[in-house]
Protein backbone atom coordinates (compact mmCIF):
# COMPACT_ATOMS: atom_id res chain seq x y z
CA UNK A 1 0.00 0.00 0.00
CA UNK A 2 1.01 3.78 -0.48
CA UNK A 3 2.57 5.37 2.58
CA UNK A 4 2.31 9.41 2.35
CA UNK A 5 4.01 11.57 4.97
CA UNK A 6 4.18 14.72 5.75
CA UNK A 7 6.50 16.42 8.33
CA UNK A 8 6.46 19.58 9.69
CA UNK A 9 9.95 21.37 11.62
CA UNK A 10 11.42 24.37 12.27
CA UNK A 11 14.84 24.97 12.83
CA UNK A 12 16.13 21.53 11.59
CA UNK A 13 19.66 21.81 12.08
CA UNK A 14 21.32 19.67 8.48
CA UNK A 15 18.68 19.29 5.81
CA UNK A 16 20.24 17.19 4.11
CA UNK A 17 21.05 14.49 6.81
CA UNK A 18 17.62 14.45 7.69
CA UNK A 19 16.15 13.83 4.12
CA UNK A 20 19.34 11.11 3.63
CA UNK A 21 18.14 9.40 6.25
CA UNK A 22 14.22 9.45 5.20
CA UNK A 23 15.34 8.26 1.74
CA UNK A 24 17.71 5.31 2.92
CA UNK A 25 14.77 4.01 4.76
CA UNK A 26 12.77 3.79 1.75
CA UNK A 27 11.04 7.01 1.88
CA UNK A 28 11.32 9.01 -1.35
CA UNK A 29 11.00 13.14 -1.38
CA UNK A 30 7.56 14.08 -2.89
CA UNK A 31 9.87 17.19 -4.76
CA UNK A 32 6.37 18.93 -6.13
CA UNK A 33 4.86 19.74 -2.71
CA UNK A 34 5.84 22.39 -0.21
CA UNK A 35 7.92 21.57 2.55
CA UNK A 36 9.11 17.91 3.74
CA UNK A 37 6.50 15.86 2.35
CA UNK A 38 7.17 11.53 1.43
CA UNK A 39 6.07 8.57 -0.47
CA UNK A 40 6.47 4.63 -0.35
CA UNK A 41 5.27 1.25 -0.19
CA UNK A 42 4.94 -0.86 2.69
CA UNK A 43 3.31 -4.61 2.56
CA UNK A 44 3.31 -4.49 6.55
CA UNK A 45 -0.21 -4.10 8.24
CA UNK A 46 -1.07 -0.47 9.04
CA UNK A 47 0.13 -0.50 12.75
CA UNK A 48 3.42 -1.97 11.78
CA UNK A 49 3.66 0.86 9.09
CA UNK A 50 2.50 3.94 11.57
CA UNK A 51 5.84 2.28 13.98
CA UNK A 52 8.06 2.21 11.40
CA UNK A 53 7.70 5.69 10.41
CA UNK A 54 7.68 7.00 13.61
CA UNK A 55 10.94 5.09 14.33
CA UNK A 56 12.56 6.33 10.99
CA UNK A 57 11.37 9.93 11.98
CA UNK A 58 12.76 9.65 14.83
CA UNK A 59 16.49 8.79 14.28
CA UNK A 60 16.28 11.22 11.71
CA UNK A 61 15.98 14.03 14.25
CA UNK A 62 18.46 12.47 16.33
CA UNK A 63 21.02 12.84 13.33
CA UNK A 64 19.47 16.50 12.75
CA UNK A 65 17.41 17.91 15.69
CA UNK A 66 14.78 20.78 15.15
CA UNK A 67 13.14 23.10 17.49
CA UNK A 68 9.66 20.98 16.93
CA UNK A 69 8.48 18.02 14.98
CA UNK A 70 4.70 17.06 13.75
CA UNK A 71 3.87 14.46 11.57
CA UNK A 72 1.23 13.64 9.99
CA UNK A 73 0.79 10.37 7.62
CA UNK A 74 -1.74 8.60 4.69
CA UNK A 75 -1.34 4.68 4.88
CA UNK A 76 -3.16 3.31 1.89
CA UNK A 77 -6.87 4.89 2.47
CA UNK A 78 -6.15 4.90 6.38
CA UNK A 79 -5.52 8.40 7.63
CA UNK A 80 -3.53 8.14 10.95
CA UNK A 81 -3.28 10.90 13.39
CA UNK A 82 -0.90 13.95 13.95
CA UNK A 83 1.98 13.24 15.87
CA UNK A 84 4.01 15.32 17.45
CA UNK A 85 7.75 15.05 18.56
CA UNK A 86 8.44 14.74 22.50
CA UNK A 87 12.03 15.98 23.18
CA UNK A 88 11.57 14.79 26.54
CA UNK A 89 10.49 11.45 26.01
CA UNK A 90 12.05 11.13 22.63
CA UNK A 91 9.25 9.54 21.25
CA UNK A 92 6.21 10.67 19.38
CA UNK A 93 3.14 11.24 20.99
CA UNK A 94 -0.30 12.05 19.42
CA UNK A 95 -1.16 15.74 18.97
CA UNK A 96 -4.04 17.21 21.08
């Protein structure tokens, strides 16, 4: 199924680390649309999927922190809900 996600930061420290990462996980640049926004594929159920970007997200900030993180992501026709980055817990947690 079709994975879309979009991420938004401010202050990310290295650009370019940050999108390496993304892509070397499998998650290609959407280059038309505004601002950090990504397609794939994933054949794992949904939940599996939501982890796995969350994880990827995640040690992509550790390579290149930013002042805040929220994600948001499309898996196949399941909408998932916004996320936003805890620097505290390091984790993602869902936005209120």
């Amino acid at each position: 199924m079709e994975v879309i996600v979009a991420i938004d930061l401010e202050d990310l420290s290295n650009e370019e680390a940050f999108i390496a990462h993304l892509e070397k996980e499998g998650l290609e640049r959407i280059e038309d649309e505004k601002g950090f926004v990504f397609s794939g594929v994933s054949s794992t159920p949904v939940m599996q999927t939501r982890v796995f970007i969350m994880e990827v997200v995640q040690k992509a900030l550790e390579k290149s922190p930013a002042k805040f993180c929220n994600m948001v992501c499309l898996i196949g026709e399941n909408p998932m809900e916004s996320y936003r980055f805890d620097k505290a817990s390091n984790t993602f947690v869902e936005a209120k």
